[in-house]
PDB file of N, CA and C in Angstrom:
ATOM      1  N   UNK A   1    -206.888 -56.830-173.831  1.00  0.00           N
ATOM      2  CA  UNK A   1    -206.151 -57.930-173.250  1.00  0.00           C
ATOM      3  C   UNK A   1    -206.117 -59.087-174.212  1.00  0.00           C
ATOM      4  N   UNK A   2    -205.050 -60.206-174.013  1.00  0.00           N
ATOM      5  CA  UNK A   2    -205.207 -60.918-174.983  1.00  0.00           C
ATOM      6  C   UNK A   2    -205.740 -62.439-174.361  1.00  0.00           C
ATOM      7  N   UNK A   3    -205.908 -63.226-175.672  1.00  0.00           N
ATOM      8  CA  UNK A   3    -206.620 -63.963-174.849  1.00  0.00           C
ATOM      9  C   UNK A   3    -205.515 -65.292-173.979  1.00  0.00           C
ATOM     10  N   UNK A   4    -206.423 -65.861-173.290  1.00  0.00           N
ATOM     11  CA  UNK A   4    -205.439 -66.546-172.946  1.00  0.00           C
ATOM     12  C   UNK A   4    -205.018 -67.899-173.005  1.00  0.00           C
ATOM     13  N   UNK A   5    -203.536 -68.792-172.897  1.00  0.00           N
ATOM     14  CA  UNK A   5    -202.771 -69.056-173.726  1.00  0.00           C
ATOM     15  C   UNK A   5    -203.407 -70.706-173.096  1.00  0.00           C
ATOM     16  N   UNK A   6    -203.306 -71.626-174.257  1.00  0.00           N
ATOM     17  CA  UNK A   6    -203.682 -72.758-173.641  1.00  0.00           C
ATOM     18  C   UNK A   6    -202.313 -73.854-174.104  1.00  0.00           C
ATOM     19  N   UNK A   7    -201.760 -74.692-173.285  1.00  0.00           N
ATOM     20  CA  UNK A   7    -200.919 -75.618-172.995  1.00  0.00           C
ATOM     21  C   UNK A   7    -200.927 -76.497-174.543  1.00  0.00           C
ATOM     22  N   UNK A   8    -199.843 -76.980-174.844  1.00  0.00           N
ATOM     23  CA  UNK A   8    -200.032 -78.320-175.738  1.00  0.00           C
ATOM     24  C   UNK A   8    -200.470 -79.510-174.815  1.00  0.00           C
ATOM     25  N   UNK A   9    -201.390 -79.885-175.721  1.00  0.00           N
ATOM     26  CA  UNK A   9    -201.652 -81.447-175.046  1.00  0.00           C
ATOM     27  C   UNK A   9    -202.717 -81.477-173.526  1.00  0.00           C
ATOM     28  N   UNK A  10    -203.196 -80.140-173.238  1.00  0.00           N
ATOM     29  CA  UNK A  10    -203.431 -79.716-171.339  1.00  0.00           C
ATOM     30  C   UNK A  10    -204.680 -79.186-171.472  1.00  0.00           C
ATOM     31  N   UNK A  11    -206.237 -79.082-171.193  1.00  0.00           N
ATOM     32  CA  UNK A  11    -207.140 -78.295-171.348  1.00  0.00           C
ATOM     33  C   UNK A  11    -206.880 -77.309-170.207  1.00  0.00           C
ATOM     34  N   UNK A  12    -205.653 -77.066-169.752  1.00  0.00           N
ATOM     35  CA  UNK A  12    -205.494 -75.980-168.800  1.00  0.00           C
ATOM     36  C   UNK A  12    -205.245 -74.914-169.019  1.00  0.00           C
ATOM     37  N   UNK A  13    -205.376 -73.414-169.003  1.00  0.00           N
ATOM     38  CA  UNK A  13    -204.756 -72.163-169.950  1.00  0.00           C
ATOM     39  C   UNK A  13    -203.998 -71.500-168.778  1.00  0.00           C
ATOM     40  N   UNK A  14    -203.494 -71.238-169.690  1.00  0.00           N
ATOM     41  CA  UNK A  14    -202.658 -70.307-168.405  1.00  0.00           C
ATOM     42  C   UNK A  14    -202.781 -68.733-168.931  1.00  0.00           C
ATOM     43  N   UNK A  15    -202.670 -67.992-167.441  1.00  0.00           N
ATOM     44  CA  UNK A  15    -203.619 -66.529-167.649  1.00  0.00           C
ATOM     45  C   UNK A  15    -202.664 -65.707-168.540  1.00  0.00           C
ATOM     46  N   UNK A  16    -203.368 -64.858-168.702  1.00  0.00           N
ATOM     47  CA  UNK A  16    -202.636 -63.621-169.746  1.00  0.00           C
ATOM     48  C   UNK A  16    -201.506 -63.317-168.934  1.00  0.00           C
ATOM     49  N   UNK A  17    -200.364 -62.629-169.839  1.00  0.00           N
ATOM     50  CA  UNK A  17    -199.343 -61.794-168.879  1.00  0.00           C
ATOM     51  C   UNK A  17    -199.488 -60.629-169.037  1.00  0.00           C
ATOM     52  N   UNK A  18    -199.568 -59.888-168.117  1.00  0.00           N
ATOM     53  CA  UNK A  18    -199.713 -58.591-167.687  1.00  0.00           C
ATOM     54  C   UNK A  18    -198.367 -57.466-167.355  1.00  0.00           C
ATOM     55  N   UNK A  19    -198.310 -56.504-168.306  1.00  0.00           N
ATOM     56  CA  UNK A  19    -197.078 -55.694-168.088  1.00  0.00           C
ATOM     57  C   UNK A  19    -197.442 -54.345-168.045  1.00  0.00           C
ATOM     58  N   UNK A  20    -197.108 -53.893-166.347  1.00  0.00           N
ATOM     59  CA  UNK A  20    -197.349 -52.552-165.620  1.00  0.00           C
ATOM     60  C   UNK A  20    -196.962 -51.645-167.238  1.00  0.00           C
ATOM     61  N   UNK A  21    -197.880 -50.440-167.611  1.00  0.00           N
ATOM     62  CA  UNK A  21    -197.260 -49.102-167.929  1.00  0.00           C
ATOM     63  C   UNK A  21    -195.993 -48.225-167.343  1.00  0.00           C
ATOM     64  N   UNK A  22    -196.160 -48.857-165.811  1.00  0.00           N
ATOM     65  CA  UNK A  22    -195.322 -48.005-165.547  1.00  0.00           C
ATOM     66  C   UNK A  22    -194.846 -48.433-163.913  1.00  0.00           C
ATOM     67  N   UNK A  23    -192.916 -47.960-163.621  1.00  0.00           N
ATOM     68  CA  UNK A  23    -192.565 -48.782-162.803  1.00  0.00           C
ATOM     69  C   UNK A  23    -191.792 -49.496-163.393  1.00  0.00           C
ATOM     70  N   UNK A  24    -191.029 -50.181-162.131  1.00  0.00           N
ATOM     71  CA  UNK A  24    -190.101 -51.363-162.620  1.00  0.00           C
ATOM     72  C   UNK A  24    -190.854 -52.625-162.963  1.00  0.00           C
ATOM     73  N   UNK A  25    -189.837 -52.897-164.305  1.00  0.00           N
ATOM     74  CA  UNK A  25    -190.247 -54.701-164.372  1.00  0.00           C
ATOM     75  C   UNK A  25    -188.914 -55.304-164.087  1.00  0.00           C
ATOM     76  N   UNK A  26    -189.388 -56.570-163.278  1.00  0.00           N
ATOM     77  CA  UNK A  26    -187.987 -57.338-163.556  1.00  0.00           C
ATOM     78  C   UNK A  26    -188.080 -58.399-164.227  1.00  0.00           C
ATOM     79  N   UNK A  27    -187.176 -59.052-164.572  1.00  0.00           N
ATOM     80  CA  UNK A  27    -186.845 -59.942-165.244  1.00  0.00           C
ATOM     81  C   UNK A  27    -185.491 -61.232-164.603  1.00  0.00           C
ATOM     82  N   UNK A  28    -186.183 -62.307-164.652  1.00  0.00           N
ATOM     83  CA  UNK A  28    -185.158 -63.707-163.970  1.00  0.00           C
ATOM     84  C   UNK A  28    -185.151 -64.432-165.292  1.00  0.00           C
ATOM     85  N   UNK A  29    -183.673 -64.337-165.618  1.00  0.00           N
ATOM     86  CA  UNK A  29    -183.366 -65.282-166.534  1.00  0.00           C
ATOM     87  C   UNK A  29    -183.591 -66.930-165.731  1.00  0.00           C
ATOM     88  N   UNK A  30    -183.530 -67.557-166.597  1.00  0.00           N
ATOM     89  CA  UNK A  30    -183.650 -69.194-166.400  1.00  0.00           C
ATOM     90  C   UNK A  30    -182.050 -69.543-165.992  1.00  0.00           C
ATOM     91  N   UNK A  31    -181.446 -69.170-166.586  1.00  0.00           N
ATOM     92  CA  UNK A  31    -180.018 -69.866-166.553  1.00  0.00           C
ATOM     93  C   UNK A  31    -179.000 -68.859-166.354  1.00  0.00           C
ATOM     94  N   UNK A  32    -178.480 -69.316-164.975  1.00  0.00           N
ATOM     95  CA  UNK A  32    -177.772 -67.915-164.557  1.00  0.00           C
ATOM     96  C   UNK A  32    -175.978 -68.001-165.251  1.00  0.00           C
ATOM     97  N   UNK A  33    -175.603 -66.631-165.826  1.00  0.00           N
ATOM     98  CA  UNK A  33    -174.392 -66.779-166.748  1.00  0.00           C
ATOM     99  C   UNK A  33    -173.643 -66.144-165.650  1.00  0.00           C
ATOM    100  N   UNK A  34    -172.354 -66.508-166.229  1.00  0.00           N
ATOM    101  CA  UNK A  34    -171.289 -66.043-165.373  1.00  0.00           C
ATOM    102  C   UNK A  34    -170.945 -65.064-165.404  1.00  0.00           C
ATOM    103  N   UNK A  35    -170.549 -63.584-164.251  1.00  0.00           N
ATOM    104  CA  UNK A  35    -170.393 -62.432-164.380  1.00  0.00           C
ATOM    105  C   UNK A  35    -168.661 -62.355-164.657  1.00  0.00           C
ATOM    106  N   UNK A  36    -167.933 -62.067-165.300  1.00  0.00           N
ATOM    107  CA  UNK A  36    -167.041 -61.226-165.358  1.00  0.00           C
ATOM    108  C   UNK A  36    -166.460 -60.064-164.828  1.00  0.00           C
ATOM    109  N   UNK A  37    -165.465 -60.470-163.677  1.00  0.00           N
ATOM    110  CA  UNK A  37    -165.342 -59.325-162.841  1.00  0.00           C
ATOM    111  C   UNK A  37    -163.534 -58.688-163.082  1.00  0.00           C
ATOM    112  N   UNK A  38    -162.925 -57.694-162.852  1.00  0.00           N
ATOM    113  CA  UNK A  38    -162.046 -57.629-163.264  1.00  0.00           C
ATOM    114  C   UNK A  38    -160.847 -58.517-162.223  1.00  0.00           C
ATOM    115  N   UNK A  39    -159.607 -58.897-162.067  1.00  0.00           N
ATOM    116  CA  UNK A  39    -159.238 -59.931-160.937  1.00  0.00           C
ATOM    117  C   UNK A  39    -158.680 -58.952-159.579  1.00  0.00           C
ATOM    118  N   UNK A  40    -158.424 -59.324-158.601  1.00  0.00           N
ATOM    119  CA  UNK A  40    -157.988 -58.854-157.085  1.00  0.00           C
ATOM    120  C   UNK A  40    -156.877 -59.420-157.331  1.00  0.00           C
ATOM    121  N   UNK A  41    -155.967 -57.961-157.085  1.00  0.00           N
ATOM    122  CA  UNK A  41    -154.566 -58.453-156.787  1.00  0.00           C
ATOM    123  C   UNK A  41    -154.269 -58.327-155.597  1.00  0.00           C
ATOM    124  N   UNK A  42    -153.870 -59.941-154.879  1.00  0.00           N
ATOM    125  CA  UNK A  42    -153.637 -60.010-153.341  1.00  0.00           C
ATOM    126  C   UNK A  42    -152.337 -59.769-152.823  1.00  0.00           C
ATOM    127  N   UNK A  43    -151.881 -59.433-151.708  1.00  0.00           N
ATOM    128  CA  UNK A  43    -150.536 -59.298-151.608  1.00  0.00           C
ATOM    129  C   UNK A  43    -149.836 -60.754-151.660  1.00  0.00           C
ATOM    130  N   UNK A  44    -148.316 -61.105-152.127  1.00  0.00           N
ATOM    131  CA  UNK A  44    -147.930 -62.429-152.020  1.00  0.00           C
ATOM    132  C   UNK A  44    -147.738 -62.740-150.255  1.00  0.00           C
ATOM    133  N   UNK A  45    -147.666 -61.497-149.317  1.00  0.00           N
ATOM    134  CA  UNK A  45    -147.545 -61.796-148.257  1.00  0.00           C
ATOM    135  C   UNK A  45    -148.243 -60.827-147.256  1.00  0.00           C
ATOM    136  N   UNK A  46    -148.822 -61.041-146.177  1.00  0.00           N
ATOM    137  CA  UNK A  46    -149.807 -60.382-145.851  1.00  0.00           C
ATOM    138  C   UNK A  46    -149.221 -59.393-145.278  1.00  0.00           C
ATOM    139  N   UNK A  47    -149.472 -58.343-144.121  1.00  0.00           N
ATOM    140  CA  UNK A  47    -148.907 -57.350-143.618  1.00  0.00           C
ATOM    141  C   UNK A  47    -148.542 -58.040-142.073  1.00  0.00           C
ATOM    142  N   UNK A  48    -149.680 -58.513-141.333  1.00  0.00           N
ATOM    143  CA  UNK A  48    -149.197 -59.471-140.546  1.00  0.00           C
ATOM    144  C   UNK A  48    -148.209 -60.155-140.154  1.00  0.00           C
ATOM    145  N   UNK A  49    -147.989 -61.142-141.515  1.00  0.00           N
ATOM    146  CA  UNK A  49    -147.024 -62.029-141.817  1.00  0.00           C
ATOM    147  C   UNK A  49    -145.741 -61.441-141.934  1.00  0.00           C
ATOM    148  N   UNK A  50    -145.912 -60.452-142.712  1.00  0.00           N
ATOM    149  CA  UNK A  50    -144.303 -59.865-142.377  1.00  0.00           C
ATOM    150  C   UNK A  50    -144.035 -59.119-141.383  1.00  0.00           C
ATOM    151  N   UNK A  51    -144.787 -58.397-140.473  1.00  0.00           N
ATOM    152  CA  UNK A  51    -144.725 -57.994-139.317  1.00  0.00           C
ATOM    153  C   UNK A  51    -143.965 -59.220-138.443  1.00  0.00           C
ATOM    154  N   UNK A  52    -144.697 -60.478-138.399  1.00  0.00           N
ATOM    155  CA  UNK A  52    -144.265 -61.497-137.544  1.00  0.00           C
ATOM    156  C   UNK A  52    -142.911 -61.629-138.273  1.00  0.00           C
ATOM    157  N   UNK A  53    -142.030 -62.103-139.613  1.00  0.00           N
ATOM    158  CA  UNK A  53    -140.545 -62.093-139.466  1.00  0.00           C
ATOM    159  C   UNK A  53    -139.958 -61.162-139.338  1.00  0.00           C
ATOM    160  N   UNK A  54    -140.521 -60.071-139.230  1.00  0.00           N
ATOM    161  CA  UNK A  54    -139.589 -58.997-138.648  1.00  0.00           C
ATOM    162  C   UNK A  54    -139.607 -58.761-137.173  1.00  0.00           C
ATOM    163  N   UNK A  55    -140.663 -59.309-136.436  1.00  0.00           N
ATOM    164  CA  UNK A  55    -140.085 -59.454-135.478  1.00  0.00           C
ATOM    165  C   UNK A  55    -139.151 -61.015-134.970  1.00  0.00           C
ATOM    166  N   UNK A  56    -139.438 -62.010-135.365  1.00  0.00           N
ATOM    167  CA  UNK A  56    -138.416 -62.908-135.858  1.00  0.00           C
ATOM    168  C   UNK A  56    -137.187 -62.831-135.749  1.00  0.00           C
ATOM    169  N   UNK A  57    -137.130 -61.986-137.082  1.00  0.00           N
ATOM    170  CA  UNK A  57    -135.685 -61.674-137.088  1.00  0.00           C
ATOM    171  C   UNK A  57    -135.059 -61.184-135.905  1.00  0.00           C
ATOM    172  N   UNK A  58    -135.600 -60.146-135.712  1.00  0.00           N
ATOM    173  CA  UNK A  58    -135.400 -59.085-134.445  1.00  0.00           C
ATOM    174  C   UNK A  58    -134.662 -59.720-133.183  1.00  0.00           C
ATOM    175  N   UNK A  59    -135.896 -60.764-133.218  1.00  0.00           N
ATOM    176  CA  UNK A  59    -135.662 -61.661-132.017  1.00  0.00           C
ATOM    177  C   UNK A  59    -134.390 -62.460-132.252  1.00  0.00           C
ATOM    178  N   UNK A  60    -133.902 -63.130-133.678  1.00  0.00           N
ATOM    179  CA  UNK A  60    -132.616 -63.929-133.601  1.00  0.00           C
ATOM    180  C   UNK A  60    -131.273 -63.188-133.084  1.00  0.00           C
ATOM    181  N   UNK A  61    -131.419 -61.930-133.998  1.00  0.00           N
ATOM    182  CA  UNK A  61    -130.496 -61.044-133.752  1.00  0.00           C
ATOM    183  C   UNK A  61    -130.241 -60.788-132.310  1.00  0.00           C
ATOM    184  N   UNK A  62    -130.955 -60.287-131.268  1.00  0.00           N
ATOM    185  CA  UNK A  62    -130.773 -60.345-130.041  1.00  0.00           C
ATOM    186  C   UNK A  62    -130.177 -61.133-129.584  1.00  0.00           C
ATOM    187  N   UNK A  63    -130.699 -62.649-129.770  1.00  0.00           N
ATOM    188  CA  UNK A  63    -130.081 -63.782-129.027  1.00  0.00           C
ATOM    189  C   UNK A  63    -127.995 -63.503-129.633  1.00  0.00           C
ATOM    190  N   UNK A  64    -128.330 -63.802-130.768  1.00  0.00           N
ATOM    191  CA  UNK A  64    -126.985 -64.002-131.395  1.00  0.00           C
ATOM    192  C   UNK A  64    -126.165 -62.743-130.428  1.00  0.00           C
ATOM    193  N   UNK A  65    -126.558 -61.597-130.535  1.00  0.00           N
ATOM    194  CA  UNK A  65    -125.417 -60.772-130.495  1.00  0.00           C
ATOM    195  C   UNK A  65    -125.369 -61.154-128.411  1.00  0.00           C
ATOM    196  N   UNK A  66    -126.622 -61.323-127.872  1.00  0.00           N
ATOM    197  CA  UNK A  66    -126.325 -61.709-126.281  1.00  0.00           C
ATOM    198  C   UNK A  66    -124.984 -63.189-126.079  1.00  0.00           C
ATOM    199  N   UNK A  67    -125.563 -63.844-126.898  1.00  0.00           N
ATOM    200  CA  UNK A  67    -124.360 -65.332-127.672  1.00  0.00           C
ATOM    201  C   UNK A  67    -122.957 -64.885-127.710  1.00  0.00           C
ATOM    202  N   UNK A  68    -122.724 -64.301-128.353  1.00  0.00           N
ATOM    203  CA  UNK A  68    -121.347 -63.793-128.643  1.00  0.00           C
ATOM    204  C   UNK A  68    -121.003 -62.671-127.941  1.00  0.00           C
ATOM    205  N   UNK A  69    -121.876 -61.561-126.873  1.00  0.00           N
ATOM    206  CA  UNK A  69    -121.275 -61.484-125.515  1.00  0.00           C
ATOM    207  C   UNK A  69    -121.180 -62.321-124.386  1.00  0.00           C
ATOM    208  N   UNK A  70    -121.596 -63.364-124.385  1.00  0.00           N
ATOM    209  CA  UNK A  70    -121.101 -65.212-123.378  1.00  0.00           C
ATOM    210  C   UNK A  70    -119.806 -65.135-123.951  1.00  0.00           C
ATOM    211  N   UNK A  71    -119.971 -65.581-124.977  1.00  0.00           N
ATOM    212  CA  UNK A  71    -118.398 -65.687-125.532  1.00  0.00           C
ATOM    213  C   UNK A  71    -116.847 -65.671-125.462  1.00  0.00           C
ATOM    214  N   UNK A  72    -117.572 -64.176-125.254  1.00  0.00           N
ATOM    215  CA  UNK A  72    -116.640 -63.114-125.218  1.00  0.00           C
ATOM    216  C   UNK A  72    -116.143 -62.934-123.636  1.00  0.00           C
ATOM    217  N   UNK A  73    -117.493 -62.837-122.880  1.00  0.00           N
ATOM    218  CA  UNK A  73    -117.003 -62.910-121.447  1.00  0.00           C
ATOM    219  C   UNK A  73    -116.277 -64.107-121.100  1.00  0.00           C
ATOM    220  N   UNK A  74    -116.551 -65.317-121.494  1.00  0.00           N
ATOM    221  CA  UNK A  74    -115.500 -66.796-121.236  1.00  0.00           C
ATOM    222  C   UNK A  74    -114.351 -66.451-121.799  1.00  0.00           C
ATOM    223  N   UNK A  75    -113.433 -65.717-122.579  1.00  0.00           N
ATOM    224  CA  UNK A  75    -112.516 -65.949-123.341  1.00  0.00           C
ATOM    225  C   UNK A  75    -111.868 -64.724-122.276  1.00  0.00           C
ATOM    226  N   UNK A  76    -112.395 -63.318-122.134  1.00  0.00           N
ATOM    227  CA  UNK A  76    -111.873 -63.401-121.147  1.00  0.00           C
ATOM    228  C   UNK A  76    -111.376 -63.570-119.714  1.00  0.00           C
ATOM    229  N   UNK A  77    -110.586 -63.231-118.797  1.00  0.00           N
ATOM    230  CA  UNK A  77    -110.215 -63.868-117.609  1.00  0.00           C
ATOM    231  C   UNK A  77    -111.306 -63.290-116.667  1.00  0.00           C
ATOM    232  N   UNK A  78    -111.483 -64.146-115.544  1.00  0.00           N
ATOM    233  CA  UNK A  78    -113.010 -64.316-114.840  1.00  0.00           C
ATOM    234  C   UNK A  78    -112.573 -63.179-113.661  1.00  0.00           C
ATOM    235  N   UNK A  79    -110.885 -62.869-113.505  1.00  0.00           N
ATOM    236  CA  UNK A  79    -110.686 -62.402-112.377  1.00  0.00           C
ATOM    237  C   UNK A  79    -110.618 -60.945-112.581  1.00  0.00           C
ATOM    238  N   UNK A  80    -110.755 -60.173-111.079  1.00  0.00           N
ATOM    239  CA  UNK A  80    -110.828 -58.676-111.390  1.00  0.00           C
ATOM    240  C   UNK A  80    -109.446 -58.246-110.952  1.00  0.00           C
ATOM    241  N   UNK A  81    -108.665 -57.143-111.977  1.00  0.00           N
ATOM    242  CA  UNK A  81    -107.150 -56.756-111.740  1.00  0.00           C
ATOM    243  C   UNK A  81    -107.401 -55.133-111.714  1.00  0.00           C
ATOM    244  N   UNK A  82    -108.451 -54.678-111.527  1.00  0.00           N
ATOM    245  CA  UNK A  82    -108.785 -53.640-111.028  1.00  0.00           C
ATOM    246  C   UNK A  82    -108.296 -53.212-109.403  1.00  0.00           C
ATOM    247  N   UNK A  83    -107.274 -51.874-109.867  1.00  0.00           N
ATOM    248  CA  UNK A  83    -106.700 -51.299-108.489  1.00  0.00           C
ATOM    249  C   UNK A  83    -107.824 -51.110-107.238  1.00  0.00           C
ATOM    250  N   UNK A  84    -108.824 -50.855-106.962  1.00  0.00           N
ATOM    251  CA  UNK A  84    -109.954 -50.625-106.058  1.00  0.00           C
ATOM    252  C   UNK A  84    -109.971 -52.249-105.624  1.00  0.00           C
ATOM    253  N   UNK A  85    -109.866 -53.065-106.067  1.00  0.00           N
ATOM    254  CA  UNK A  85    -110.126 -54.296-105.645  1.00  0.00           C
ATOM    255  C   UNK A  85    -108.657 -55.135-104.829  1.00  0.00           C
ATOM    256  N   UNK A  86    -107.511 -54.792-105.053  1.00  0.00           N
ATOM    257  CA  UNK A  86    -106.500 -55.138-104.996  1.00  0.00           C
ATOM    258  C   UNK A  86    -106.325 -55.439-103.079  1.00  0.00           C
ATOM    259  N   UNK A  87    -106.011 -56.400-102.507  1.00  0.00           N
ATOM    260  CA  UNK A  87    -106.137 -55.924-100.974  1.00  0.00           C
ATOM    261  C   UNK A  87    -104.543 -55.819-100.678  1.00  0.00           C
ATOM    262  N   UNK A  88    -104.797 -55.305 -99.342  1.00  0.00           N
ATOM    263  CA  UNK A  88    -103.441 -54.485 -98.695  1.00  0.00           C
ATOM    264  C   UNK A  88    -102.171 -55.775 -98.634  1.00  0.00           C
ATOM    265  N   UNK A  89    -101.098 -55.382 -99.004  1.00  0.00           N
ATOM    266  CA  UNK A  89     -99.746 -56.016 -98.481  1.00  0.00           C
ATOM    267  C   UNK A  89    -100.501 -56.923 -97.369  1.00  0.00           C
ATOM    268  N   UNK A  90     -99.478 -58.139 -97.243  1.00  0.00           N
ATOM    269  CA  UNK A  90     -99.781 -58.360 -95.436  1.00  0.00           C
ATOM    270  C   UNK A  90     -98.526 -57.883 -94.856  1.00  0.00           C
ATOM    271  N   UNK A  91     -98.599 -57.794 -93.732  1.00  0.00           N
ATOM    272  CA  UNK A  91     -97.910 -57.667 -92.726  1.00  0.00           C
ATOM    273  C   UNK A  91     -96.549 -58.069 -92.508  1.00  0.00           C
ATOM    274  N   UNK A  92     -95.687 -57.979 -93.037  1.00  0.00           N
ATOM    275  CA  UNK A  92     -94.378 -58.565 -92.426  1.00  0.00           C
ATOM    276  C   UNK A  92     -93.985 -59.359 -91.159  1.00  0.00           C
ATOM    277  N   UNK A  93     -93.952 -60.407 -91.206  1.00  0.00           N
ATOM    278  CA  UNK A  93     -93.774 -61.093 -89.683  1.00  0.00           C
ATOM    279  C   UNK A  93     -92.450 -60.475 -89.354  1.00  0.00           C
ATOM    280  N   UNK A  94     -92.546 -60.398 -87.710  1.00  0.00           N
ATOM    281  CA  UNK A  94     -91.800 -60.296 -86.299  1.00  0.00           C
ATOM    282  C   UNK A  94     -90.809 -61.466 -86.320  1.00  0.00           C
ATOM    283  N   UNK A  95     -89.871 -61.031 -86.570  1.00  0.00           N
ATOM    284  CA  UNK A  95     -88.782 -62.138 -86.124  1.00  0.00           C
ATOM    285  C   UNK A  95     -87.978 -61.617 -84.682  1.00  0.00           C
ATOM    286  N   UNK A  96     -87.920 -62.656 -83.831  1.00  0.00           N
ATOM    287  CA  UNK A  96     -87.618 -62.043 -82.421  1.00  0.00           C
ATOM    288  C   UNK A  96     -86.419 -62.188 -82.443  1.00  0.00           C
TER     289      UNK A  96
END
């Protein structure tokens, strides 16, 4: 063993260091460096997110095309000229 180590300036020693034969050693650097990782490529838009304008869209489209059957029903005439609907002649008045 060796002997052990005494301080500048300190009558204090500090003990030997001791390293197992065998087994892990670890080791803590003092100053932690930066790891280098390779980068994450994120989507520009999530899956979610485009789920929601597609239903969006979905949803404008509906309105619009219900929109322009209003439209369409105002432009044309409100009345029904359908034969089933048509009612009977009246009656010819009685002249005495």
């Amino acid at each position: 063993m060796e002997q052990p180590q005494q301080r500048a300036g300190s009558d204090e020693t500090l003990p030997a260091e001791v390293l197992p034969t065998t087994g892990f050693v670890f080791h803590e650097s003092e100053e932690p460096k930066g790891l280098l990782c390779p980068p994450k490529l994120l989507p520009i838009k999530s899956f979610a997110l485009e789920r929601l304008e597609h239903l969006e869209k979905r949803m404008e489209d509906e309105t619009k095309a219900k929109r322009q059957e209003r439209q369409q029903q105002k432009a044309t005439p409100q009345w029904n000229t359908s034969p089933t609907n048509l009612r009977p002649p009246l009656p010819k008045p009685v002249q005495p």
